[in-house]
PDB file of N, CA and C in Angstrom:
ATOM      1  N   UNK A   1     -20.799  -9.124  13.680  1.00  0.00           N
ATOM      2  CA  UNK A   1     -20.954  -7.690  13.677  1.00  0.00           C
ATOM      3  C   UNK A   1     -20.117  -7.104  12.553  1.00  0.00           C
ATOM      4  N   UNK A   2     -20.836  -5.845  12.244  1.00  0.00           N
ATOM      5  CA  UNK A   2     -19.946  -5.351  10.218  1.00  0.00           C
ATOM      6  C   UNK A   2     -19.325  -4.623  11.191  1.00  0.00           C
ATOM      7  N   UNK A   3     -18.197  -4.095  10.894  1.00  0.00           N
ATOM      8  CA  UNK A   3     -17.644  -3.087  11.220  1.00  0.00           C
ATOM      9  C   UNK A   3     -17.041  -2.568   9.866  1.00  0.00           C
ATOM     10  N   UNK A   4     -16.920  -0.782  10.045  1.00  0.00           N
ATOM     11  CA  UNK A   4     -16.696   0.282   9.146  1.00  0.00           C
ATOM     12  C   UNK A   4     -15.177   0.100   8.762  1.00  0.00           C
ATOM     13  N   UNK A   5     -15.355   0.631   7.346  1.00  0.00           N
ATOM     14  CA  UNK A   5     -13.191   0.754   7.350  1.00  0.00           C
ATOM     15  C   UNK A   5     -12.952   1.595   7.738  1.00  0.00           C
ATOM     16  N   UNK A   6     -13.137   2.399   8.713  1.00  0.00           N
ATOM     17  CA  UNK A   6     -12.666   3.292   9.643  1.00  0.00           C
ATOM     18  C   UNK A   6     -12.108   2.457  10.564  1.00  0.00           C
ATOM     19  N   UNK A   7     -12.947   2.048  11.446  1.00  0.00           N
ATOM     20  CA  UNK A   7     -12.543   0.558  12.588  1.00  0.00           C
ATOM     21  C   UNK A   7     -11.270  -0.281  12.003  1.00  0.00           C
ATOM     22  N   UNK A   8     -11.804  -0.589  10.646  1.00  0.00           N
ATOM     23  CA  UNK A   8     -10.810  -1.763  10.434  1.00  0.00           C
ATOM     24  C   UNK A   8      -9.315  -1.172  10.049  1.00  0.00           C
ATOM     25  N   UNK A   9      -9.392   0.205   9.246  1.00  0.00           N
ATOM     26  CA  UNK A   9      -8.024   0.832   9.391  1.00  0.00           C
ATOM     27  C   UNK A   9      -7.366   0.853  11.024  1.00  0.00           C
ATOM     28  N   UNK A  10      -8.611   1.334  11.867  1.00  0.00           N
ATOM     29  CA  UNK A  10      -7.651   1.608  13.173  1.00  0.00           C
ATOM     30  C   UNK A  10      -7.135   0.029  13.772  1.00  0.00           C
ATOM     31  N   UNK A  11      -7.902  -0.661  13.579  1.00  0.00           N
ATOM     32  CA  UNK A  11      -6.959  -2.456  13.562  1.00  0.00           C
ATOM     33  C   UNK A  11      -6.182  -2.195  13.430  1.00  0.00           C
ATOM     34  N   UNK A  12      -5.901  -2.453  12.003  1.00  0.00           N
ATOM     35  CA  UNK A  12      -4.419  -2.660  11.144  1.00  0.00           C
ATOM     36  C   UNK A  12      -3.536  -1.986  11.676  1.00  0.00           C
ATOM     37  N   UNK A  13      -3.956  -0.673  11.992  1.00  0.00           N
ATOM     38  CA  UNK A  13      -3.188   0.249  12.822  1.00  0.00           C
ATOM     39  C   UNK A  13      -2.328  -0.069  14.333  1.00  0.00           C
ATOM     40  N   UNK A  14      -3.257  -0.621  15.289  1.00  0.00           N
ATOM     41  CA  UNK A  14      -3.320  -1.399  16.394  1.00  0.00           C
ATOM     42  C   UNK A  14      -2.054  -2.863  16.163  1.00  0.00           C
ATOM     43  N   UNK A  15      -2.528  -3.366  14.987  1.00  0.00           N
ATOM     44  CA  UNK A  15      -1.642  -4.435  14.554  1.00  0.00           C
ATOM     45  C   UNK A  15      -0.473  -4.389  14.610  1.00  0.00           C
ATOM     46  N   UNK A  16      -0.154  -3.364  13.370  1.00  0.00           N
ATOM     47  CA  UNK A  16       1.182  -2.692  13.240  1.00  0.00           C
ATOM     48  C   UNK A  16       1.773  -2.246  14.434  1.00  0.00           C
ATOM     49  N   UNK A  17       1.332  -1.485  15.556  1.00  0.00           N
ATOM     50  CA  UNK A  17       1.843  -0.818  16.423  1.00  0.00           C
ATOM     51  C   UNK A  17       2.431  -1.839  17.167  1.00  0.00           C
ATOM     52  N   UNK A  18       1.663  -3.158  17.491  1.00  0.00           N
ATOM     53  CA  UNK A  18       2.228  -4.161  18.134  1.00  0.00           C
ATOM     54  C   UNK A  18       3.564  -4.763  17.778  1.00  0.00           C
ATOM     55  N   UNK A  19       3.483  -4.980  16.245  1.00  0.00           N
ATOM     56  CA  UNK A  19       4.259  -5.883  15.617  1.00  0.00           C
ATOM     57  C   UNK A  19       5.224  -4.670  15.393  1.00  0.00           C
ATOM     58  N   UNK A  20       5.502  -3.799  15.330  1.00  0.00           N
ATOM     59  CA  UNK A  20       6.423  -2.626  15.731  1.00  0.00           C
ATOM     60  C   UNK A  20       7.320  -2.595  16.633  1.00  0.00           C
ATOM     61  N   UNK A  21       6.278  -2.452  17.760  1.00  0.00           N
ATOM     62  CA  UNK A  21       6.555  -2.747  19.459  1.00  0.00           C
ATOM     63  C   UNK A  21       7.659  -4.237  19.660  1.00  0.00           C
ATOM     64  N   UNK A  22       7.198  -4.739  18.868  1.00  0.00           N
ATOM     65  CA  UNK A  22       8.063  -6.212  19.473  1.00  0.00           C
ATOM     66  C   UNK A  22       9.206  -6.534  18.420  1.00  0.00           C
ATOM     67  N   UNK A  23       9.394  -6.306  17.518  1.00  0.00           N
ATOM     68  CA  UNK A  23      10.424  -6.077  16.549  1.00  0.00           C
ATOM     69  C   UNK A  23      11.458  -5.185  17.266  1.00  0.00           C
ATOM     70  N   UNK A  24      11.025  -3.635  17.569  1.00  0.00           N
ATOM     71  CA  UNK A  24      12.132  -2.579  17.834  1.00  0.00           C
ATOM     72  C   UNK A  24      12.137  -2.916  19.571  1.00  0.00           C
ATOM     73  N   UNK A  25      11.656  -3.516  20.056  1.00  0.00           N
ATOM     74  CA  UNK A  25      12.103  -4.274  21.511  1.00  0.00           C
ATOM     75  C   UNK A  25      13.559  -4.601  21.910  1.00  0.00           C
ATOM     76  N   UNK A  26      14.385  -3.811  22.455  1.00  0.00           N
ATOM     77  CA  UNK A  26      15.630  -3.986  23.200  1.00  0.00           C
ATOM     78  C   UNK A  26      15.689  -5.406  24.119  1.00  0.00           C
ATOM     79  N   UNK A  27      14.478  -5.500  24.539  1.00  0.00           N
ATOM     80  CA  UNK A  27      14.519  -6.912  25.343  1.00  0.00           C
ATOM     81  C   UNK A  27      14.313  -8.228  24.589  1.00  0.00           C
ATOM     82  N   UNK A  28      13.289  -7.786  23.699  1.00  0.00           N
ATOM     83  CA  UNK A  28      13.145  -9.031  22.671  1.00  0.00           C
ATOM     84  C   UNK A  28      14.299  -9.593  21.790  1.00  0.00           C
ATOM     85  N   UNK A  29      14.939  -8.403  21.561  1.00  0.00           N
ATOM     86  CA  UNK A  29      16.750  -8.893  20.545  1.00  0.00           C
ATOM     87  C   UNK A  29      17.295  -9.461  21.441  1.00  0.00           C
ATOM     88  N   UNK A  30      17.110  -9.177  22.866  1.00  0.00           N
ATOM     89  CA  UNK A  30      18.288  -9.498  23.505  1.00  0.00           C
ATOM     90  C   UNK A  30      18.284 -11.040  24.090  1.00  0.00           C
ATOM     91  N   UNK A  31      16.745 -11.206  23.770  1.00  0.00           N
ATOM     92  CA  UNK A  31      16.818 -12.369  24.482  1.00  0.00           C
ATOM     93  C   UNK A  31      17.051 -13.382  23.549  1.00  0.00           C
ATOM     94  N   UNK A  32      16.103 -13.197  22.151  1.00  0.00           N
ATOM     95  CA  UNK A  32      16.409 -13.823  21.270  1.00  0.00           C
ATOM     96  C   UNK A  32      18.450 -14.267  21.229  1.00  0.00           C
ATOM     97  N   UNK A  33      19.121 -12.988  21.057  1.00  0.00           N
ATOM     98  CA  UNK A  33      20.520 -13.062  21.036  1.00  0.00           C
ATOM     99  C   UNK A  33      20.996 -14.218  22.336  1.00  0.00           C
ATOM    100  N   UNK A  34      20.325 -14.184  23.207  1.00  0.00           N
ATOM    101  CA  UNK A  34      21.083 -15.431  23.673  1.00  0.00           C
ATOM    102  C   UNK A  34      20.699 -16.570  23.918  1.00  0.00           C
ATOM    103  N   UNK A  35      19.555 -17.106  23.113  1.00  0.00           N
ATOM    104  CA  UNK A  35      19.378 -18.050  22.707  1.00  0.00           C
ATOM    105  C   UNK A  35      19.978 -18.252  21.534  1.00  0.00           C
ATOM    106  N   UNK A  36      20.323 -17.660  20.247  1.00  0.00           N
ATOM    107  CA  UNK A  36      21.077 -18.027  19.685  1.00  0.00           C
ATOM    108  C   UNK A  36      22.809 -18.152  19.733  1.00  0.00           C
ATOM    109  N   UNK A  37      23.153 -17.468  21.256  1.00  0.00           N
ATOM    110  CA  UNK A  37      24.171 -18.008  21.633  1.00  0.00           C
ATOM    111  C   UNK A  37      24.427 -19.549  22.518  1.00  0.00           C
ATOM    112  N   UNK A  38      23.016 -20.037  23.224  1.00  0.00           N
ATOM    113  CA  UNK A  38      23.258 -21.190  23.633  1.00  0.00           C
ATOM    114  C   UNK A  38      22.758 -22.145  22.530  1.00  0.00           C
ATOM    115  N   UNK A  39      22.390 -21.690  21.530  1.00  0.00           N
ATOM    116  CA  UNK A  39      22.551 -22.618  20.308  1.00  0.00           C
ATOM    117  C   UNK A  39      21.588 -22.940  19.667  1.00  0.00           C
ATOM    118  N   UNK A  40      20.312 -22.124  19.586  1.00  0.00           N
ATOM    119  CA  UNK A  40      18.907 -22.368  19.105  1.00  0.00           C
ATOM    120  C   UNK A  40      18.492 -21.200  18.498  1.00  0.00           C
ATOM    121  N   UNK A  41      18.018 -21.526  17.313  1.00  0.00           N
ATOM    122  CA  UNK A  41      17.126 -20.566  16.267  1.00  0.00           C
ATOM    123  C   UNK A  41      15.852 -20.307  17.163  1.00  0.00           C
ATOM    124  N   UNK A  42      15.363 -19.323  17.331  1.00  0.00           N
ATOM    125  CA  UNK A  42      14.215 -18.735  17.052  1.00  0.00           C
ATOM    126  C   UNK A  42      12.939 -18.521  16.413  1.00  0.00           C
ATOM    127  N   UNK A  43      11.750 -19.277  16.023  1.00  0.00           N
ATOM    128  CA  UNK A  43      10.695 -18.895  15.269  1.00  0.00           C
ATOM    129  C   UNK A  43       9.363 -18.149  16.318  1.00  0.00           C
ATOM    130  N   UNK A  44       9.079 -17.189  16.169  1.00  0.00           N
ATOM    131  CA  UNK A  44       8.141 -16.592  17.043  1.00  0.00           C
ATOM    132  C   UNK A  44       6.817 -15.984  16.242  1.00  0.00           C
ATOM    133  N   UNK A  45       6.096 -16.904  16.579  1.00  0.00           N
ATOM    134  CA  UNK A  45       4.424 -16.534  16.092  1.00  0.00           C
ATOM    135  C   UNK A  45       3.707 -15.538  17.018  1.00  0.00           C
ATOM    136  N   UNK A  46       2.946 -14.541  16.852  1.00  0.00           N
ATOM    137  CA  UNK A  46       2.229 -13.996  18.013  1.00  0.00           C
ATOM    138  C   UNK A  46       0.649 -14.064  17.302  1.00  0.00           C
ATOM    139  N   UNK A  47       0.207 -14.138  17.490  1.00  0.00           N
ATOM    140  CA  UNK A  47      -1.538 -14.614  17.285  1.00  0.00           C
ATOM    141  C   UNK A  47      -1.612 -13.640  18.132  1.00  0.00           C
ATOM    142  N   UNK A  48      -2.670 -12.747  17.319  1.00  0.00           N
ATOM    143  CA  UNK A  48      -3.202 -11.726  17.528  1.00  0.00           C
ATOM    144  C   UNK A  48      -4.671 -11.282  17.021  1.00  0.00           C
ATOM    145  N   UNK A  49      -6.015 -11.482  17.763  1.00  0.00           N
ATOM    146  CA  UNK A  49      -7.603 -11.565  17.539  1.00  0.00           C
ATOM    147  C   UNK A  49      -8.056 -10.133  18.771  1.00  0.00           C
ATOM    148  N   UNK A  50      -8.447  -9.408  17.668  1.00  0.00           N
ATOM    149  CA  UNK A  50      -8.962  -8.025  18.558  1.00  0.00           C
ATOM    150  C   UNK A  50     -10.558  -8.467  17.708  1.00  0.00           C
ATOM    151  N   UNK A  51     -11.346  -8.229  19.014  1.00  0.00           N
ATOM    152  CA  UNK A  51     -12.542  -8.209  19.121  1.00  0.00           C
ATOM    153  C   UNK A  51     -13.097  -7.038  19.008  1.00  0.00           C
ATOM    154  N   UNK A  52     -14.232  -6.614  18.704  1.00  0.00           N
ATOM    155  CA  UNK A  52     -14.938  -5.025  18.418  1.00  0.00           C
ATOM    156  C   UNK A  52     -16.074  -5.704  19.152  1.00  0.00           C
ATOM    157  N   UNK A  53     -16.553  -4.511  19.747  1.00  0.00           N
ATOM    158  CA  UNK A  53     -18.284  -4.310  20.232  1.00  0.00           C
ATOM    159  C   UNK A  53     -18.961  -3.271  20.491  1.00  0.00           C
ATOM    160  N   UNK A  54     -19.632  -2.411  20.167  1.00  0.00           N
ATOM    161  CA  UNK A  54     -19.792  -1.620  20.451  1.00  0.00           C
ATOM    162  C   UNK A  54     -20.067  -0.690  21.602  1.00  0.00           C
ATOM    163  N   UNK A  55     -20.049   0.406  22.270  1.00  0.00           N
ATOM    164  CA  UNK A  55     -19.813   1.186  23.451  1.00  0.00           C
ATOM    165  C   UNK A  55     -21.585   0.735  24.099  1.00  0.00           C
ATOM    166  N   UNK A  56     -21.396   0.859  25.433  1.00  0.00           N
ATOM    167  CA  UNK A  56     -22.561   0.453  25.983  1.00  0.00           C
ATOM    168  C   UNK A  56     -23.728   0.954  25.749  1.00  0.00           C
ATOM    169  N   UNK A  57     -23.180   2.407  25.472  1.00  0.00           N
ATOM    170  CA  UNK A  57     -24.359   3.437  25.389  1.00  0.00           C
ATOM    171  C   UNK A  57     -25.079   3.564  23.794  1.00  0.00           C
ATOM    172  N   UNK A  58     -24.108   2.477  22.813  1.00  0.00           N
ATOM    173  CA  UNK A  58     -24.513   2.275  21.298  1.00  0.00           C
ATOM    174  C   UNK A  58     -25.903   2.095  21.516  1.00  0.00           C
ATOM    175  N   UNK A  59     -26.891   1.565  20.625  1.00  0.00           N
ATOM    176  CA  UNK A  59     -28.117   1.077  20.134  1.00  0.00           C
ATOM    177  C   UNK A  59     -27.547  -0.460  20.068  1.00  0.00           C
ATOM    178  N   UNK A  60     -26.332  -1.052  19.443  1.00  0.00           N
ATOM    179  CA  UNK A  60     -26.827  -2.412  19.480  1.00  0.00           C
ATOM    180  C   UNK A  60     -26.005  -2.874  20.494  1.00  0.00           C
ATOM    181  N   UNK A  61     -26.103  -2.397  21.678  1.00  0.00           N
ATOM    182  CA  UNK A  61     -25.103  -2.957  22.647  1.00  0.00           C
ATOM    183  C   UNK A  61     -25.578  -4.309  23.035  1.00  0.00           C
ATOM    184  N   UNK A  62     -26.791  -4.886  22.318  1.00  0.00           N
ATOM    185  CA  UNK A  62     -26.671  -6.023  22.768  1.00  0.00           C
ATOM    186  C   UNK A  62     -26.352  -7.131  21.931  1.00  0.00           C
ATOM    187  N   UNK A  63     -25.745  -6.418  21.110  1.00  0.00           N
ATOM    188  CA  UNK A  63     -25.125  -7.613  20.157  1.00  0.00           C
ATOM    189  C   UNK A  63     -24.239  -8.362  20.416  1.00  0.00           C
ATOM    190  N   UNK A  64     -23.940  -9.371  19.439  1.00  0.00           N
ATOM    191  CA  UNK A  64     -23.030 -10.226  19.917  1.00  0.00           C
ATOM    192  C   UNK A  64     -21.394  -9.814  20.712  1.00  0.00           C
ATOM    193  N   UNK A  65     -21.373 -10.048  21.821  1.00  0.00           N
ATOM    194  CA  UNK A  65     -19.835  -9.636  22.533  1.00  0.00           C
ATOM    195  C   UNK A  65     -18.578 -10.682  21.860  1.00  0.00           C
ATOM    196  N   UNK A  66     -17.425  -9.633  21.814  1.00  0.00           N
ATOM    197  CA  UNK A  66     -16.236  -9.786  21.276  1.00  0.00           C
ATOM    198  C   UNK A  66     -15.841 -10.949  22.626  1.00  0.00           C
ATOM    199  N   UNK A  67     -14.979 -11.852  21.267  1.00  0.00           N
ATOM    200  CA  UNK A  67     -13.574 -12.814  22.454  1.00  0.00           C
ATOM    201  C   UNK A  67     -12.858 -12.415  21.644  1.00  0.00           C
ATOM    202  N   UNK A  68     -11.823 -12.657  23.238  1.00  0.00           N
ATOM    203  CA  UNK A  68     -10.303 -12.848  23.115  1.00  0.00           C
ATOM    204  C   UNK A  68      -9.994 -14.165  23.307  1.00  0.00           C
ATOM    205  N   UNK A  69      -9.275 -15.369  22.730  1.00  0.00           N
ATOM    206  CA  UNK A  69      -8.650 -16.028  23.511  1.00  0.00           C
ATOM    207  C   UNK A  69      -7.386 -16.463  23.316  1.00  0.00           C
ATOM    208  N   UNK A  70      -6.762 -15.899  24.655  1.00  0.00           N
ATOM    209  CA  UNK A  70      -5.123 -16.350  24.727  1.00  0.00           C
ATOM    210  C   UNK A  70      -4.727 -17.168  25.309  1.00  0.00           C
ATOM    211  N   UNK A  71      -3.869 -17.671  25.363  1.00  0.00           N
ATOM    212  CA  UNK A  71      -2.627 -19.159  25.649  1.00  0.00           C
ATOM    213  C   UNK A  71      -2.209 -18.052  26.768  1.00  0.00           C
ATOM    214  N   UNK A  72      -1.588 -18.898  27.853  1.00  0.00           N
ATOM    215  CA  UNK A  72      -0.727 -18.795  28.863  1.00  0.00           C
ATOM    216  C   UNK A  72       0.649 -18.037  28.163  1.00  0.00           C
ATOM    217  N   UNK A  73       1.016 -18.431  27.256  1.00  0.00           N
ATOM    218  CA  UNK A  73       1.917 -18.010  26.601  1.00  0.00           C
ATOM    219  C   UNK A  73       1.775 -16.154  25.872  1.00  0.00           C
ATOM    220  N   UNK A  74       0.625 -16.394  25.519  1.00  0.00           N
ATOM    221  CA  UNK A  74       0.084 -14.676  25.059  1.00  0.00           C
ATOM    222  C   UNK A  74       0.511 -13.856  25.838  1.00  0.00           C
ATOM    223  N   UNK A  75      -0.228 -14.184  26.938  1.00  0.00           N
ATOM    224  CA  UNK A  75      -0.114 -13.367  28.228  1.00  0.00           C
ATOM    225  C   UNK A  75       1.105 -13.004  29.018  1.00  0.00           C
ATOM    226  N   UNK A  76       1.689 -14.002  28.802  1.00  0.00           N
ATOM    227  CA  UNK A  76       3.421 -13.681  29.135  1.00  0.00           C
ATOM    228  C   UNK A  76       3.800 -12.808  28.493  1.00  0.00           C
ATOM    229  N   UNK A  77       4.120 -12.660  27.421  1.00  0.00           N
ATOM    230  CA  UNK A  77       4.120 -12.016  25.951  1.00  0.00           C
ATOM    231  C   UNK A  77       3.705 -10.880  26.069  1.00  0.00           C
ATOM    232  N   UNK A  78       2.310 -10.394  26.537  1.00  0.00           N
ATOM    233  CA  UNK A  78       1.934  -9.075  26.686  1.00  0.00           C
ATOM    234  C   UNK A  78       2.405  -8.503  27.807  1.00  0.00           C
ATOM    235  N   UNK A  79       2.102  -9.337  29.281  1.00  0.00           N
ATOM    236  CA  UNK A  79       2.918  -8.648  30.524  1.00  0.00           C
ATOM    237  C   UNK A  79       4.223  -8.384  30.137  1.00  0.00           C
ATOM    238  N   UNK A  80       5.347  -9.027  29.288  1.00  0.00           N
ATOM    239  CA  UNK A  80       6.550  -8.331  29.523  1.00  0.00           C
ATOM    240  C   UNK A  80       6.361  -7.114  28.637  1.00  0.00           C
ATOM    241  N   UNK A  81       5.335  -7.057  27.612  1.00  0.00           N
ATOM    242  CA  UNK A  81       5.263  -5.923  26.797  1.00  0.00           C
ATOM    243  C   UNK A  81       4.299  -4.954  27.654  1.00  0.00           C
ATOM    244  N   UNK A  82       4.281  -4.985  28.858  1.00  0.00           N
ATOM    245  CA  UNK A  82       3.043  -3.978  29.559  1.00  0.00           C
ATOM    246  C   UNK A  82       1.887  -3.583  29.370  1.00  0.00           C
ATOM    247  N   UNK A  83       1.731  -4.624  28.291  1.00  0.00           N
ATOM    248  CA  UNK A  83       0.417  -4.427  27.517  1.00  0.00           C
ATOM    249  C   UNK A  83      -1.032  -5.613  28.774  1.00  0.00           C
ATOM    250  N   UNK A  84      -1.455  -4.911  29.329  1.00  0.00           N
ATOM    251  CA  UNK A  84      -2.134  -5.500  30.461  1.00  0.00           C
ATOM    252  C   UNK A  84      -4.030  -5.633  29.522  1.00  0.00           C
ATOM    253  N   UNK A  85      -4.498  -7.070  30.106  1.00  0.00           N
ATOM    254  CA  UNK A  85      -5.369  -7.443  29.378  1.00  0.00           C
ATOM    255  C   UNK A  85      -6.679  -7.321  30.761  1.00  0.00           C
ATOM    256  N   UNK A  86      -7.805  -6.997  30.448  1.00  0.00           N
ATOM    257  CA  UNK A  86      -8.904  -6.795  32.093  1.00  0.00           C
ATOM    258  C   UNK A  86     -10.094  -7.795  31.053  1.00  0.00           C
ATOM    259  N   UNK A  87      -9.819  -8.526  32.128  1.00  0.00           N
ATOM    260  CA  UNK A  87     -10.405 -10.072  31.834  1.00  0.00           C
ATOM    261  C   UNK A  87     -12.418  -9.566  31.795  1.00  0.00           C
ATOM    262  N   UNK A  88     -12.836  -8.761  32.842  1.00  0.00           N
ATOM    263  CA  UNK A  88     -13.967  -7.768  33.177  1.00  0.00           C
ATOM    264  C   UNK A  88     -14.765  -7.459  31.995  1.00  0.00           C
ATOM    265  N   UNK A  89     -14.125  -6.877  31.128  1.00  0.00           N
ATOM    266  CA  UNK A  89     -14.800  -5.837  29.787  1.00  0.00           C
ATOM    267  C   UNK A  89     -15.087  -7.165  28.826  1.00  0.00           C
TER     268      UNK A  89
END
C-alpha cells in the first residue's frame, strides 16, 4: 500500500515521540543506572514497524492489512511505557 508524505511525516512523527518518550523516561535512566551499578553496560535496540491501512469506511478497505510483529520483549517495553497494543484491529 503507497502511502502519502503526509502519513509518512505523521510516522516519523509517531517515531520520534516514542524515541523521545524513552530517552526522557525517569524510569528508563533509572534502571539503566543500576545496572550499571551492578556492573553491566547497556545496549538497547527497540524495533519499531507501524503498519498503515486504511479506515474501514475508505474505498480500499480491502486491501492488504497492516502487521505488527513483536517479541515478548516489545511488549514489556510498551506496557511499562503504557503504551497498550489491541491485538483485535
Amino acid at each position: 500500500m503507497e502511502i502519502d508524505d503526509e502519513a509518512k511525516e505523521l510516522v516519523r512523527e509517531i517515531g520520534s515521540a516514542i524515541n523521545e518518550s524513552v530517552e526522557n523516561s525517569t524510569k528508563v535512566a533509572e534502571a539503566i543506572e543500576r545496572l550499571r551499578e551492578a556492573g553491566y553496560e547497556m545496549e538497547l535496540t527497540l524495533r519499531l514497524e507501524i503498519g498503515l491501512r486504511p479506515h474501514a469506511g475508505d474505498e480500499d478497505s480491502e486491501s492488504e492489512a497492516a502487521n505488527l510483529n513483536l517479541t515478548e520483549e516489545d511488549l514489556q517495553v510498551l506496557q511499562r511505557m503504557k503504551i497498550r497494543i489491541d491485538p483485535e484491529v
